[in-house]
Each structure stands twice: as C-alpha cells, then as structure tokens.
C-alpha atoms as a PDB file:
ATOM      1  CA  UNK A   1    -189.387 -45.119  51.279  1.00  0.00           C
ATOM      2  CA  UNK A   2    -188.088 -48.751  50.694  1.00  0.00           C
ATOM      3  CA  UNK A   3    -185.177 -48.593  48.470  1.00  0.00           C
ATOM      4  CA  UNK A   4    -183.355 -52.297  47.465  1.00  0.00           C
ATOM      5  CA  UNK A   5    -180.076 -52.381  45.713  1.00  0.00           C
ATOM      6  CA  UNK A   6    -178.138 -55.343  44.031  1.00  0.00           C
ATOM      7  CA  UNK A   7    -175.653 -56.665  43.191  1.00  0.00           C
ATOM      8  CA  UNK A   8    -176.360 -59.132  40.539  1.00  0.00           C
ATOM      9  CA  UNK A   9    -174.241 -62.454  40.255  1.00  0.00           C
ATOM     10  CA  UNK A  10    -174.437 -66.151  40.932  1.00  0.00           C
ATOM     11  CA  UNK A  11    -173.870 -64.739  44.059  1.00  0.00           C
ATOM     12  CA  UNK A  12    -176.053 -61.887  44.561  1.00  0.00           C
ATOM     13  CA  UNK A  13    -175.501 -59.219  47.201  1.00  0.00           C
ATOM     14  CA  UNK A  14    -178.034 -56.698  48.775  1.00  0.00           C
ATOM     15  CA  UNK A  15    -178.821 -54.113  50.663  1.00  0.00           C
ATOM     16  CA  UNK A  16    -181.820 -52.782  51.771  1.00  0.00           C
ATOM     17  CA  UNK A  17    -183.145 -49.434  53.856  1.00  0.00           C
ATOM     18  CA  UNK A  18    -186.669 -48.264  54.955  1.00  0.00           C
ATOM     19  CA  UNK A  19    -185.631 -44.650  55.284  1.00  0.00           C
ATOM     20  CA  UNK A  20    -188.457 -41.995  55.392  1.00  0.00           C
ATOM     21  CA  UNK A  21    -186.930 -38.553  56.323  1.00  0.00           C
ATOM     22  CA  UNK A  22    -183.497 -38.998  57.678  1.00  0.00           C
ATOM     23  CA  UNK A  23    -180.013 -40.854  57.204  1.00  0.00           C
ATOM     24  CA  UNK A  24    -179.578 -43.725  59.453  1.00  0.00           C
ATOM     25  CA  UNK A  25    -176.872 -46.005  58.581  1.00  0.00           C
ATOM     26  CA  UNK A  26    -178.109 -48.801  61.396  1.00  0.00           C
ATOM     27  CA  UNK A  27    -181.244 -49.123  58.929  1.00  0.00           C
ATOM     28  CA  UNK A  28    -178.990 -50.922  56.372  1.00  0.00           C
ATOM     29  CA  UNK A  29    -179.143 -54.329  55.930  1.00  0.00           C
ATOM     30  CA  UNK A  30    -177.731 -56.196  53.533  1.00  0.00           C
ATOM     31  CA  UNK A  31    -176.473 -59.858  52.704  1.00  0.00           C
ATOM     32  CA  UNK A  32    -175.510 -62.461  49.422  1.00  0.00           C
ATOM     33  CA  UNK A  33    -177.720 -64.985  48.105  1.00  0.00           C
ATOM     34  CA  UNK A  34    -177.321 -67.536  45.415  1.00  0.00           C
ATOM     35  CA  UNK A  35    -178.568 -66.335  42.187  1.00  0.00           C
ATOM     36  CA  UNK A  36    -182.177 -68.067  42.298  1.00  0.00           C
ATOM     37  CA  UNK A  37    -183.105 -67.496  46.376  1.00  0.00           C
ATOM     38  CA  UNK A  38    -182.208 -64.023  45.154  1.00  0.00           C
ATOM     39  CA  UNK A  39    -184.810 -64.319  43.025  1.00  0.00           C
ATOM     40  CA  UNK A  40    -187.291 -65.619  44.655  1.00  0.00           C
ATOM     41  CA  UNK A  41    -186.743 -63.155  47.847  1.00  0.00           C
ATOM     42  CA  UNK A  42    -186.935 -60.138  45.101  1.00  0.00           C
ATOM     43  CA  UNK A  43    -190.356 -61.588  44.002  1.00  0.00           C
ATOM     44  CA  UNK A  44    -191.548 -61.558  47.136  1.00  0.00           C
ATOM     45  CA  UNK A  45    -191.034 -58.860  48.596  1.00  0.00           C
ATOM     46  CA  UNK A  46    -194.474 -57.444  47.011  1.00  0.00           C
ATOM     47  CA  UNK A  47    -195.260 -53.410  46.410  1.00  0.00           C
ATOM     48  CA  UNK A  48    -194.199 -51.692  49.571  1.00  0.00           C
ATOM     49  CA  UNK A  49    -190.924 -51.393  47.468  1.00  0.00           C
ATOM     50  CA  UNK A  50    -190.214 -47.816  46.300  1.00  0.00           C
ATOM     51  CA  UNK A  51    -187.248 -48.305  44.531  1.00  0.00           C
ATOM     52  CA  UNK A  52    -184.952 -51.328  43.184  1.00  0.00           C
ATOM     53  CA  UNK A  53    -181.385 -50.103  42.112  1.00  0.00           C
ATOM     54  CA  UNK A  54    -178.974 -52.657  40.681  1.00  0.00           C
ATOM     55  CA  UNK A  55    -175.217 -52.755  39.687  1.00  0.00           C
ATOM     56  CA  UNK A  56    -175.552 -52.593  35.575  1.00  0.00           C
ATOM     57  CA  UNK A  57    -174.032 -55.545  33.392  1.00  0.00           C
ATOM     58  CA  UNK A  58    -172.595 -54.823  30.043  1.00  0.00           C
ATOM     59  CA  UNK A  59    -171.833 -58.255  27.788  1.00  0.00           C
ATOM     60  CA  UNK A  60    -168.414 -57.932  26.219  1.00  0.00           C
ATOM     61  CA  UNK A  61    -166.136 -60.533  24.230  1.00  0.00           C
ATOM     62  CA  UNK A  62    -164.326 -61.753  27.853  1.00  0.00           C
ATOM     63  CA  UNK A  63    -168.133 -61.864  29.223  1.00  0.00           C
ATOM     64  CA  UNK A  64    -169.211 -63.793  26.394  1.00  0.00           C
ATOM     65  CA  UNK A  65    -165.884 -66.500  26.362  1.00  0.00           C
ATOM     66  CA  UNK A  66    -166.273 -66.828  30.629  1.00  0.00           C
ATOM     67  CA  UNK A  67    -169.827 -67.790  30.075  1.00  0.00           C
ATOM     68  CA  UNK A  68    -172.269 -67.604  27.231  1.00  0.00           C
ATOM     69  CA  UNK A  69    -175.155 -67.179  29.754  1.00  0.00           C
ATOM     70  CA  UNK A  70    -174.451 -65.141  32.026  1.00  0.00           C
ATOM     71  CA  UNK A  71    -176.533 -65.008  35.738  1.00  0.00           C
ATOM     72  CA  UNK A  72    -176.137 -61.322  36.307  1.00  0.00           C
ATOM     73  CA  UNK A  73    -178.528 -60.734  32.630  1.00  0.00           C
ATOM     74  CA  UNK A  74    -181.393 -63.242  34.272  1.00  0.00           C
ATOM     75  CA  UNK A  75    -181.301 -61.733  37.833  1.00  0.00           C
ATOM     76  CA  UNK A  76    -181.516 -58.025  36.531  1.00  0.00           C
ATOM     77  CA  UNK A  77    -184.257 -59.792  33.726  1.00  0.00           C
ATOM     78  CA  UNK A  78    -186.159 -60.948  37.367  1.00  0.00           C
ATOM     79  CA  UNK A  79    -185.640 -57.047  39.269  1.00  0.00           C
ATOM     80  CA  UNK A  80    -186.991 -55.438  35.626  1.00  0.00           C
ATOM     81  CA  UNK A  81    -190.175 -58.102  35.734  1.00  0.00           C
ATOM     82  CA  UNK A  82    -190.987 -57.451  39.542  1.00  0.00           C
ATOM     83  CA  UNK A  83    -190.510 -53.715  39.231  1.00  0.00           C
ATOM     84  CA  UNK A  84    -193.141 -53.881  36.060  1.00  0.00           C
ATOM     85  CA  UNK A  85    -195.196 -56.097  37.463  1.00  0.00           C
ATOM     86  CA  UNK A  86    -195.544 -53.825  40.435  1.00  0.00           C
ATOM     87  CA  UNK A  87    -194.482 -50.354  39.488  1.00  0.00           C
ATOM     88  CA  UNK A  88    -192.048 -49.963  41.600  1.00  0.00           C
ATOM     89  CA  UNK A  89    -188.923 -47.722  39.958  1.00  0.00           C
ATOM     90  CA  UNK A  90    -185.924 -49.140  38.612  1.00  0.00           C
ATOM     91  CA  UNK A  91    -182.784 -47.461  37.778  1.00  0.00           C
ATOM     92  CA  UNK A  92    -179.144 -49.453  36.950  1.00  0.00           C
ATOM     93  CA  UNK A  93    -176.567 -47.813  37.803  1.00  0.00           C
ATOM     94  CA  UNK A  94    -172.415 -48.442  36.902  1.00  0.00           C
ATOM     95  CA  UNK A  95    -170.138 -50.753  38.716  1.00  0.00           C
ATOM     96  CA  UNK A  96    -167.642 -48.205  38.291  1.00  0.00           C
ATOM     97  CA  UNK A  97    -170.022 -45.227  39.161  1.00  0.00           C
ATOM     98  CA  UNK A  98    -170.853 -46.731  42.690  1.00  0.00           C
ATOM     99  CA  UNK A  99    -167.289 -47.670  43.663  1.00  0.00           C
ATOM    100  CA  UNK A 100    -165.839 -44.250  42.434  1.00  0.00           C
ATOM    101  CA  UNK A 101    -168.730 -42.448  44.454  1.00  0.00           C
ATOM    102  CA  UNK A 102    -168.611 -44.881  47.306  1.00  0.00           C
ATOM    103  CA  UNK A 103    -165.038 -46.020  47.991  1.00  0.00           C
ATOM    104  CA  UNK A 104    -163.845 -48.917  50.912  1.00  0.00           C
ATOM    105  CA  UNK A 105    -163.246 -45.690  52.998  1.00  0.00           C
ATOM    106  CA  UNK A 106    -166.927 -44.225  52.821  1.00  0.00           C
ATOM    107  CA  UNK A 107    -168.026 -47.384  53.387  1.00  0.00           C
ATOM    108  CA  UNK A 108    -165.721 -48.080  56.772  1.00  0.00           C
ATOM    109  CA  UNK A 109    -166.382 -44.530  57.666  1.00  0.00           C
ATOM    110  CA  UNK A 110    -170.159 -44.742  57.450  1.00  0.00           C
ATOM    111  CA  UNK A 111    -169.913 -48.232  59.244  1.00  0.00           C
ATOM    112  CA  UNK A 112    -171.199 -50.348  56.361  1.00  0.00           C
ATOM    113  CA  UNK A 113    -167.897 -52.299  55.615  1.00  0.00           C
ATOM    114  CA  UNK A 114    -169.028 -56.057  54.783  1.00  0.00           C
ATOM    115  CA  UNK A 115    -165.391 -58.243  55.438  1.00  0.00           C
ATOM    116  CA  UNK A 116    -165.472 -60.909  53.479  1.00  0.00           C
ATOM    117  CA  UNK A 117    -168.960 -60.107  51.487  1.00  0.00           C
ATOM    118  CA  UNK A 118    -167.946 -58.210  48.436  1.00  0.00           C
ATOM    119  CA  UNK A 119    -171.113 -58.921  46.770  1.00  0.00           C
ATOM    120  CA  UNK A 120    -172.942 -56.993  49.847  1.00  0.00           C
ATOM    121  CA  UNK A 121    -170.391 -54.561  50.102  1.00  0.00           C
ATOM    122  CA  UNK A 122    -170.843 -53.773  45.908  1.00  0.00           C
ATOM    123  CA  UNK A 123    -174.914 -53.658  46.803  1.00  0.00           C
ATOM    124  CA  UNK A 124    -174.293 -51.218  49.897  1.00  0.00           C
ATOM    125  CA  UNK A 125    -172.531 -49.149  47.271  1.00  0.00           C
ATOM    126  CA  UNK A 126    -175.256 -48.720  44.827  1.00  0.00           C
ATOM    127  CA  UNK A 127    -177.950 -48.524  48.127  1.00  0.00           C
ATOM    128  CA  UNK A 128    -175.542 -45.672  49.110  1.00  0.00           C
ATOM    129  CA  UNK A 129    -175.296 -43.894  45.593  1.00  0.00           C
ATOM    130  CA  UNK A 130    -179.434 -44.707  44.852  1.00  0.00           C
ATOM    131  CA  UNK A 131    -179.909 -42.710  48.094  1.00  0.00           C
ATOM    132  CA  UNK A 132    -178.006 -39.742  46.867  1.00  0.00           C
ATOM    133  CA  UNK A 133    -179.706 -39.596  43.524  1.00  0.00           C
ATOM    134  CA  UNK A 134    -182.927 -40.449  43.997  1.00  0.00           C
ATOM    135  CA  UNK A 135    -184.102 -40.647  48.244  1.00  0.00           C
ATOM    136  CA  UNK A 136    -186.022 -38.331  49.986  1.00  0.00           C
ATOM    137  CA  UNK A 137    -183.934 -34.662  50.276  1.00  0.00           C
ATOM    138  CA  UNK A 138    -183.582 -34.698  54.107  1.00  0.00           C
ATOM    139  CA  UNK A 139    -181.966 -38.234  54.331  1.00  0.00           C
ATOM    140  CA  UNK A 140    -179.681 -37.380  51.059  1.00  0.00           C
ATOM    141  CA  UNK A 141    -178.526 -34.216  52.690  1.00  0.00           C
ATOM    142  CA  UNK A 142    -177.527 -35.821  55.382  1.00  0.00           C
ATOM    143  CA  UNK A 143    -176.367 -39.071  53.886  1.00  0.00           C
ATOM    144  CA  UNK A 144    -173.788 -35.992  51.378  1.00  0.00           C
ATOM    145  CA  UNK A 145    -172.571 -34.829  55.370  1.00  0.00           C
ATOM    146  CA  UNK A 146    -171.986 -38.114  56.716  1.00  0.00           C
ATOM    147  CA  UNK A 147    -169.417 -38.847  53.377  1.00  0.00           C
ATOM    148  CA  UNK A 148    -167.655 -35.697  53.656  1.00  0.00           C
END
C-alpha cells in the first residue's frame, strides 16, 4: 500500500511510504518542493498510489488579507484532480489533528525528525496519523506500539 501525505504550501512538504504488512519507519521518505514541482511530481506519480492524505486548509479573514489566492487551495485542487482522475483515496485531515496526535517527540522518538524542514516534518505527521486511521492493521498496530 502506497500512502502520500502533504503538506500543502508554496512550499510543499511530503512524505511518502510503500508499507504492505508491517511498520517500518526507514520506509519514510519525505522532502519540500515549491508549490508547482509539487504538482507536477503528484501528477506523476500515476495509479500505484493507494492513498493521498493532505494537511486541510480552512480560508479565514487573516487567510484572506495575507493573500487573496492562496497556494495551499490550488495544490490540494491538484491532489483532489489526480486522486479522481485515478481513484486513488483521498482524505484531509487537520493541521491541528496531526500535530496533537503526532507531537516533535513522536516524531524524534520514531526517528522521523526533519531539522530545519517543517513543511516535511508537518507531511510526516499526517503520513504518520493516515497510517493509523486508514493502513493495513498489522503495520497500524505496530506503528500504535512504536508511539507509546
């Protein structure tokens, strides 16, 4: 099971696993793009995807006097194409559900701590919490162990 999360910004972080049966926190990689090689990596990544989960964006009056278009809207607006255009599953998920769930601690503690990549570190988050909700049972047993 492919799973990409993201991060979506005019930096974009992600993470990425291939994990079939069991937890395996070498399996992670992750990085930060700019906004459109984001993009265009997400588009190509083709249908061996089996899940994109992304960091949710909610437009508010401070988001709307920062910048009346805002990047995150068009990336997720990319992920929600790609996932339809190649049924793959999508599911957003809170800033402030991930980082409650998956704290600078987990992260160290599982060895996933990005220094100096808080876009990747925000996408490991939501990789970490789309495991636990919706990966195979095995690997989300074990991935519930290796956080407590």
């Amino acid at each position: 099971m492919i799973i990409i999360a993201a991060d979506p910004g005019n930096i974009t972080g992600w993470a990425s696993i291939d994990i079939n049966s069991s937890w395996d926190a070498t399996s992670v990689a992750s990085g930060q793009l700019p906004s459109d090689d984001f993009c265009d990596w997400i588009s190509g990544v083709g249908d061996t995807v089996n899940l994109l989960v992304y960091e949710t964006f909610t437009i508010n009056a401070q988001t709307v006097r920062k910048s009346p278009q805002p990047i995150p809207i068009e990336v997720i607006g990319v992920m929600k194409f790609f996932a339809r255009r190649t049924g793959v599953r999508i599911e957003g998920q809170s800033p402030a559900s991930a980082k409650k769930f998956v704290g600078d601690d987990q992260l160290r503690k599982l060895g996933l701590w990005q220094p100096g990549k808080d876009h990747a570190r925000d996408a490991i988050r939501h990789l970490v919490l789309g495991i636990v909700s919706y990966g195979p049972g095995q690997a989300r047993q074990e991935l519930l162990q290796s956080l407590a």
